[in-house]
C-alpha atoms as a PDB file:
ATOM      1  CA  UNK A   1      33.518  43.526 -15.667  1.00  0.00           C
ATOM      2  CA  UNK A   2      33.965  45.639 -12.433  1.00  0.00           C
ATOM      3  CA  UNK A   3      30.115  45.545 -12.719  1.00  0.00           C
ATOM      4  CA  UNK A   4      29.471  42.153 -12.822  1.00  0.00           C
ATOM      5  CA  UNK A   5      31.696  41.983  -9.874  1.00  0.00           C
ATOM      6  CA  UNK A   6      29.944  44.237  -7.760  1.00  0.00           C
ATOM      7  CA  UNK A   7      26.576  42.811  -8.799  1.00  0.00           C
ATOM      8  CA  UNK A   8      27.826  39.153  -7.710  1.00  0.00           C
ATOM      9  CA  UNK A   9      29.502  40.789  -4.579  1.00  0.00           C
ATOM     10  CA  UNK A  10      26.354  42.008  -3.495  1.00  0.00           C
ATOM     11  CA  UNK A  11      24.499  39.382  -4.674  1.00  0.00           C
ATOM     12  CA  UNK A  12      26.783  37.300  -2.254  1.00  0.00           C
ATOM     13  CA  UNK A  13      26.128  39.028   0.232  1.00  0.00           C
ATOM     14  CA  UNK A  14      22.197  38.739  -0.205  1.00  0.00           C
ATOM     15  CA  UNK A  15      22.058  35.369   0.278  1.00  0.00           C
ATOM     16  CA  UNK A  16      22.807  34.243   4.008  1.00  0.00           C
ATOM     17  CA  UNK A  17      23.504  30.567   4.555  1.00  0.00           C
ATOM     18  CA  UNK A  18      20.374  29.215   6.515  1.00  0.00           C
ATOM     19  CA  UNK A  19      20.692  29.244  10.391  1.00  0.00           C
ATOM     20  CA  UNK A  20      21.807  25.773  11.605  1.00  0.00           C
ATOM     21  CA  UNK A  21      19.103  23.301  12.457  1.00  0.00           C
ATOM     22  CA  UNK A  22      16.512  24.928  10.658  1.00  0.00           C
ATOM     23  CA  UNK A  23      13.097  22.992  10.798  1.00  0.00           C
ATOM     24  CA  UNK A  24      12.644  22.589   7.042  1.00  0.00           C
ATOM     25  CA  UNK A  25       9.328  20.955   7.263  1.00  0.00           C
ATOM     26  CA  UNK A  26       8.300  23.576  10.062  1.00  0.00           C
ATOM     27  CA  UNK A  27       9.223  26.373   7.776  1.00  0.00           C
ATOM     28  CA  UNK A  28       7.389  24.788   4.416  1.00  0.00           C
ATOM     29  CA  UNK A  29       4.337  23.804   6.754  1.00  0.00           C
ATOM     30  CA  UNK A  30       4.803  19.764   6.333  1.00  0.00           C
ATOM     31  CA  UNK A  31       2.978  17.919   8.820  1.00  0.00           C
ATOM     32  CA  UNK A  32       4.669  15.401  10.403  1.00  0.00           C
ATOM     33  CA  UNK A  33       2.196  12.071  11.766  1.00  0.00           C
ATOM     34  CA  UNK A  34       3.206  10.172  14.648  1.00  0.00           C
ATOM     35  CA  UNK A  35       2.960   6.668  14.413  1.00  0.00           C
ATOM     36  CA  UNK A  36       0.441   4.552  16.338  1.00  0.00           C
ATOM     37  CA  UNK A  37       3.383   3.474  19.446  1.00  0.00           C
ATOM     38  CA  UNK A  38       1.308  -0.039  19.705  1.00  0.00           C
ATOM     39  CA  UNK A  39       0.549  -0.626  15.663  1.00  0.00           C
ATOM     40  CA  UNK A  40       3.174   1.675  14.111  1.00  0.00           C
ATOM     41  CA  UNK A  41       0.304   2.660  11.769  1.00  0.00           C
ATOM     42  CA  UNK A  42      -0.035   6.309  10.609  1.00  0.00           C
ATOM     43  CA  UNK A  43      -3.270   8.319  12.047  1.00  0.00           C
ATOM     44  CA  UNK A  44      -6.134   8.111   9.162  1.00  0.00           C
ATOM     45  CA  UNK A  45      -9.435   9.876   9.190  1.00  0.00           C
ATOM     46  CA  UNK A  46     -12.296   7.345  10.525  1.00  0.00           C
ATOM     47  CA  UNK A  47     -14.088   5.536   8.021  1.00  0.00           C
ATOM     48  CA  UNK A  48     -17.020   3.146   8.555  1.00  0.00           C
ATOM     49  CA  UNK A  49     -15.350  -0.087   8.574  1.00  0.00           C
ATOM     50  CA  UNK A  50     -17.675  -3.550   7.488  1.00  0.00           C
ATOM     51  CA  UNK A  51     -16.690  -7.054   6.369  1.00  0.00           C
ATOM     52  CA  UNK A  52     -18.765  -5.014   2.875  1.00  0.00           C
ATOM     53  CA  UNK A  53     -15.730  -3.468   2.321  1.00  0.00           C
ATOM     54  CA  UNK A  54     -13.683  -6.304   1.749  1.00  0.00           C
ATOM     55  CA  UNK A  55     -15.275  -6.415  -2.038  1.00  0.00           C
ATOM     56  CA  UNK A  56     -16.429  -9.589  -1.905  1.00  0.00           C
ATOM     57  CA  UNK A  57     -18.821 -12.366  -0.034  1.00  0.00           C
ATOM     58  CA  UNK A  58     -16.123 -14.900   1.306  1.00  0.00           C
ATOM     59  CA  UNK A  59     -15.233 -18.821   0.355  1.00  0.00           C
ATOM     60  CA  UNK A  60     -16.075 -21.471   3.064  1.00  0.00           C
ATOM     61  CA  UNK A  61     -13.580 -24.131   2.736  1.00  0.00           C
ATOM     62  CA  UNK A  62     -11.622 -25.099   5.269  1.00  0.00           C
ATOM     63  CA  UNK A  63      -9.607 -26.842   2.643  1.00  0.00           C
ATOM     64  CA  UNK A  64      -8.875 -23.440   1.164  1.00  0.00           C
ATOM     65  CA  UNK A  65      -7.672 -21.988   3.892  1.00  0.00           C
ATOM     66  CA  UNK A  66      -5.409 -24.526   4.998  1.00  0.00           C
ATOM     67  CA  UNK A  67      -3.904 -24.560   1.056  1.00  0.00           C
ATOM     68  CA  UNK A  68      -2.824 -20.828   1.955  1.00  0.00           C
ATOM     69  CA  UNK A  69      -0.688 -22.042   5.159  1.00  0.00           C
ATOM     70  CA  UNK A  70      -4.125 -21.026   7.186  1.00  0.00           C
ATOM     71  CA  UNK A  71      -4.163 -17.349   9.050  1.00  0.00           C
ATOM     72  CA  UNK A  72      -0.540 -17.244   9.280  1.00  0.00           C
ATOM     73  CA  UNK A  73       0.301 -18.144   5.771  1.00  0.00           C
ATOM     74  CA  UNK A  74      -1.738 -15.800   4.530  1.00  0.00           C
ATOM     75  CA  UNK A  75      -0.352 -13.124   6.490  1.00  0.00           C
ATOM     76  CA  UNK A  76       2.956 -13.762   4.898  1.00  0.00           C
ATOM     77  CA  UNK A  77       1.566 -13.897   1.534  1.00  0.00           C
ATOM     78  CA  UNK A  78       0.354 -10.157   1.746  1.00  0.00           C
ATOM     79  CA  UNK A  79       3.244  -9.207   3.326  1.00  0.00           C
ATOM     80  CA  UNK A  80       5.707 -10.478   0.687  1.00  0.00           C
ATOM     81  CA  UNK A  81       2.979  -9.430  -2.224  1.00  0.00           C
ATOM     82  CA  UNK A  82       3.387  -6.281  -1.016  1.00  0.00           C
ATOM     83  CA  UNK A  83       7.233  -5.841  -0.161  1.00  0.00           C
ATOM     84  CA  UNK A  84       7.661  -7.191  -3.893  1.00  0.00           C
ATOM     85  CA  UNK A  85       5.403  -4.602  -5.518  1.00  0.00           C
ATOM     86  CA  UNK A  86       8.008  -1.830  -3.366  1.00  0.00           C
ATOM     87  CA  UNK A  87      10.598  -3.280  -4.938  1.00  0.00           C
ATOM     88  CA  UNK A  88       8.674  -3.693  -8.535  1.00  0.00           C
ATOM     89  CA  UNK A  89      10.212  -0.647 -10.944  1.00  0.00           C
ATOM     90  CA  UNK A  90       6.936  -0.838 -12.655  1.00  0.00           C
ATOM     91  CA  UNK A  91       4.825   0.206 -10.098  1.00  0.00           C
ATOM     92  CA  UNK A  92       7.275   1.535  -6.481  1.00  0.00           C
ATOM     93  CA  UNK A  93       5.833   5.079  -7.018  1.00  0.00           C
ATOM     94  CA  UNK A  94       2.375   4.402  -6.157  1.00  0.00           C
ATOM     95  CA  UNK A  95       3.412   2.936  -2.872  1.00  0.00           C
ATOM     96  CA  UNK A  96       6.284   5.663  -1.895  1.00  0.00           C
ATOM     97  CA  UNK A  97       3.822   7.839   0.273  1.00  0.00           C
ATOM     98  CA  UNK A  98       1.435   5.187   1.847  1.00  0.00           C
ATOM     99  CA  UNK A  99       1.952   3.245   5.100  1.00  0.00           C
ATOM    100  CA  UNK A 100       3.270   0.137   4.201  1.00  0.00           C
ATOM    101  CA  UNK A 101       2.261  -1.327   7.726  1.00  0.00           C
ATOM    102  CA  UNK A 102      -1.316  -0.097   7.613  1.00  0.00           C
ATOM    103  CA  UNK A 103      -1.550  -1.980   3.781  1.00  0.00           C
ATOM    104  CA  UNK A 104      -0.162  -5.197   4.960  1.00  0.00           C
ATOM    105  CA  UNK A 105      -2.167  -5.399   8.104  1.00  0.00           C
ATOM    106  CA  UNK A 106      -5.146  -4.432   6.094  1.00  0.00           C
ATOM    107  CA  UNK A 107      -4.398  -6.829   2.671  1.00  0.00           C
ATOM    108  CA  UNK A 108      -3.670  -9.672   5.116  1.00  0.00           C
ATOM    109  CA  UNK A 109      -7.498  -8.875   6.427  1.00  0.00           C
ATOM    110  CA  UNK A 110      -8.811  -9.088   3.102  1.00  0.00           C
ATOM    111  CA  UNK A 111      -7.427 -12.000   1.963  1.00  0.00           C
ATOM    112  CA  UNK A 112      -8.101 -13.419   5.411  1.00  0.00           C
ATOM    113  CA  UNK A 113     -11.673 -12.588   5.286  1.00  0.00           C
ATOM    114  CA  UNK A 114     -12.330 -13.924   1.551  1.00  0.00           C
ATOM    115  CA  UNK A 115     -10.564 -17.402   1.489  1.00  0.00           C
ATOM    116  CA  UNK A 116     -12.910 -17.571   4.951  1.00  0.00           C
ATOM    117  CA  UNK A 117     -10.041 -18.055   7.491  1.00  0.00           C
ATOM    118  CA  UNK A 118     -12.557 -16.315  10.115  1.00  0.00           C
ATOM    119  CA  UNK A 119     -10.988 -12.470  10.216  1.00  0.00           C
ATOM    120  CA  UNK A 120     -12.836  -9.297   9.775  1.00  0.00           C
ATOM    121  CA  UNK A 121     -11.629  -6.883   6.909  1.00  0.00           C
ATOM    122  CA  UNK A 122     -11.151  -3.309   8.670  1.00  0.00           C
ATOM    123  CA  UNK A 123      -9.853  -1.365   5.936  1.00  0.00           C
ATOM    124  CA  UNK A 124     -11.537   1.101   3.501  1.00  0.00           C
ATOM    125  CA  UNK A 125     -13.703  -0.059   0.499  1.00  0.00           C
ATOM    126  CA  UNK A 126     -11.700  -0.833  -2.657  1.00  0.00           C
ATOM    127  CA  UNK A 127     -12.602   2.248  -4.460  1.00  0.00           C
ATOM    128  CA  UNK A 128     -12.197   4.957  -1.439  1.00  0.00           C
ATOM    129  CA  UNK A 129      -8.842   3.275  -0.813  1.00  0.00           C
ATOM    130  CA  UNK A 130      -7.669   4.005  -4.332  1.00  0.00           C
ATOM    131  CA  UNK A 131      -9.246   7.287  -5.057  1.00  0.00           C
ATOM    132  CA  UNK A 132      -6.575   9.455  -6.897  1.00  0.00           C
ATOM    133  CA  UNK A 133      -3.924   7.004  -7.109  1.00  0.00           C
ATOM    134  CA  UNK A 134      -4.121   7.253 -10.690  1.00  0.00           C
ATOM    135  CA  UNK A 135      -4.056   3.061 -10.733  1.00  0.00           C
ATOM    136  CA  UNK A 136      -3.863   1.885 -14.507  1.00  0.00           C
ATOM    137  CA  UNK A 137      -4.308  -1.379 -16.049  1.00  0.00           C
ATOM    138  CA  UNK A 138      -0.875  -2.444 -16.512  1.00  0.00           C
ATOM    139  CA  UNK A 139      -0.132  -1.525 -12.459  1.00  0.00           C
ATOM    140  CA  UNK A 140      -2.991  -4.001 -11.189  1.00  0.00           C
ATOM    141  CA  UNK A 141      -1.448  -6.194 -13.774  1.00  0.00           C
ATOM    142  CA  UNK A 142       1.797  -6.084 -12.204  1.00  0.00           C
ATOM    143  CA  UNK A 143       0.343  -6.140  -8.525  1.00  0.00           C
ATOM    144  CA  UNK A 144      -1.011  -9.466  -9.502  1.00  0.00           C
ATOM    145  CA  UNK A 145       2.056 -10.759 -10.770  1.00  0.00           C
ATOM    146  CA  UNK A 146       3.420 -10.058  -7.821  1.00  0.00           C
ATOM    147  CA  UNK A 147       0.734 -12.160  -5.977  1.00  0.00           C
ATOM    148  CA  UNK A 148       0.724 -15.075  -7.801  1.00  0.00           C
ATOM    149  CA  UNK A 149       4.725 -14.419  -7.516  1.00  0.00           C
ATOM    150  CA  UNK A 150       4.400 -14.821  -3.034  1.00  0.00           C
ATOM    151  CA  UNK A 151       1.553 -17.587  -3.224  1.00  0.00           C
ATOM    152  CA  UNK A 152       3.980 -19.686  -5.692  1.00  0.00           C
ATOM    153  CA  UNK A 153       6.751 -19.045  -3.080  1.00  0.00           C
ATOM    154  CA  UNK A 154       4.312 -20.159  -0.078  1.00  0.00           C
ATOM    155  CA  UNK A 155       3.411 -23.422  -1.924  1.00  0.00           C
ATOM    156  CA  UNK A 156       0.004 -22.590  -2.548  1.00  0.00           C
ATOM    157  CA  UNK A 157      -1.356 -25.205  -5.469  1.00  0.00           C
ATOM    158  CA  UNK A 158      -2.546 -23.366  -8.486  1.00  0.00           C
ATOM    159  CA  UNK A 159      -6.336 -23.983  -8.074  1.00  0.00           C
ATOM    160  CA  UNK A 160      -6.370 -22.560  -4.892  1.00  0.00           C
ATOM    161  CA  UNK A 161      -4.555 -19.578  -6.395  1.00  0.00           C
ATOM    162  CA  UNK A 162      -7.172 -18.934  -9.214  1.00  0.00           C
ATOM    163  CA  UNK A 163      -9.671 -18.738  -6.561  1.00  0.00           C
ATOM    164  CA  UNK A 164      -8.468 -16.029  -4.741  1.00  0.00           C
ATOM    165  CA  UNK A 165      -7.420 -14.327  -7.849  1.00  0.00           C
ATOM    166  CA  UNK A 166     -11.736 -15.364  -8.861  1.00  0.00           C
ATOM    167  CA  UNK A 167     -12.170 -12.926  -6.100  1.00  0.00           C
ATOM    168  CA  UNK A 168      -9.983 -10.238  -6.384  1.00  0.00           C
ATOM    169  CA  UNK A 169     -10.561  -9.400 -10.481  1.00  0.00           C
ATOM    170  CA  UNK A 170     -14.028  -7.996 -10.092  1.00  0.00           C
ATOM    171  CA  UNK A 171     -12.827  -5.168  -7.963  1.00  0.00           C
ATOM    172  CA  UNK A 172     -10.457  -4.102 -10.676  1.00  0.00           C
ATOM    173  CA  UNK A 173     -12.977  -1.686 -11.934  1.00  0.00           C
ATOM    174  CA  UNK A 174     -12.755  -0.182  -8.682  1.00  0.00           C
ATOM    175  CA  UNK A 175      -9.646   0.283  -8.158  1.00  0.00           C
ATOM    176  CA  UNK A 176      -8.044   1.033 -11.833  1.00  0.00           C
ATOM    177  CA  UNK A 177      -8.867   4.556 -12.847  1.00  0.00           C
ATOM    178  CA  UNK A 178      -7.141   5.523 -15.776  1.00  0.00           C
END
């Protein structure tokens, strides 16, 4: 027993407490990004950006774009597509470590630039955004739910829906990749 208590004593005294206001992330090398003061994006790497990239050749119907609430409805539609799939249990871990601003500014693009409201998709191609996200089947499932989920709340009539959604399912196969 008195050796056990020795061992612990010295054990005890082994172990300091860490000093106070120790820079974890300094200490385990994290890097720490500062965000974009005008955007609040995070830094990325460049990529070439293109219209291309968007996945698809867009709609021109005026008509279309005014059934999504035009430039501005559409915005919120992304926006609220996306804060519901954060919130979704079934698929919150694939967005925990990405820039939520950066994928709502650049989702707003693309469905912007296919229903043919007139903006210019600046984000990465479908499958370079999603490499080694591990995307399955039943996530895109559930990130579609969560569309059709926002455009219901915006009003948007259920043909127009299916049209965007006519546009979107091809790129699964870029995007899912197990």
């Amino acid at each position: 027993m008195l050796l056990i208590t020795a061992t612990a004593a010295a054990l005890m005294l082994l172990q300091q407490a860490p000093a106070e206001g120790t820079d974890w992330d300094a200490e385990f090398g994290v890097e720490v990004k500062d965000r974009d003061p005008v955007t609040g994006e995070l830094p990325v790497d460049p990529y070439p950006q293109s219209n291309a990239n968007a996945g698809a050749a867009p709609y021109n119907s005026a008509p279309l774009v005014e059934a999504f609430g035009g430039r501005e409805g559409i915005r919120r539609i992304a926006e609220r597509t996306v804060d519901l799939s954060e919130a979704d249990p079934r698929i919150a871990a694939i967005f925990e470590s990405h820039d939520m601003v950066r994928l709502k500014r650049t989702l707003s693009e693309q469905f912007c630039f296919l229903l043919g409201a007139g903006c210019d998709y600046t984000g990465r191609d479908m499958r370079a955004a999603h490499a080694e996200m591990g995307v399955t089947k039943a996530d895109m499932n559930a990130l579609v739910e969560n569309l059709q989920v926002a455009m219901r709340e915006a009003g948007v009539p259920f043909a127009a829906q299916n049209r965007l959604l006519a546009k979107l399912a091809p790129m699964s196969g870029k995007v899912v990749t197990r």
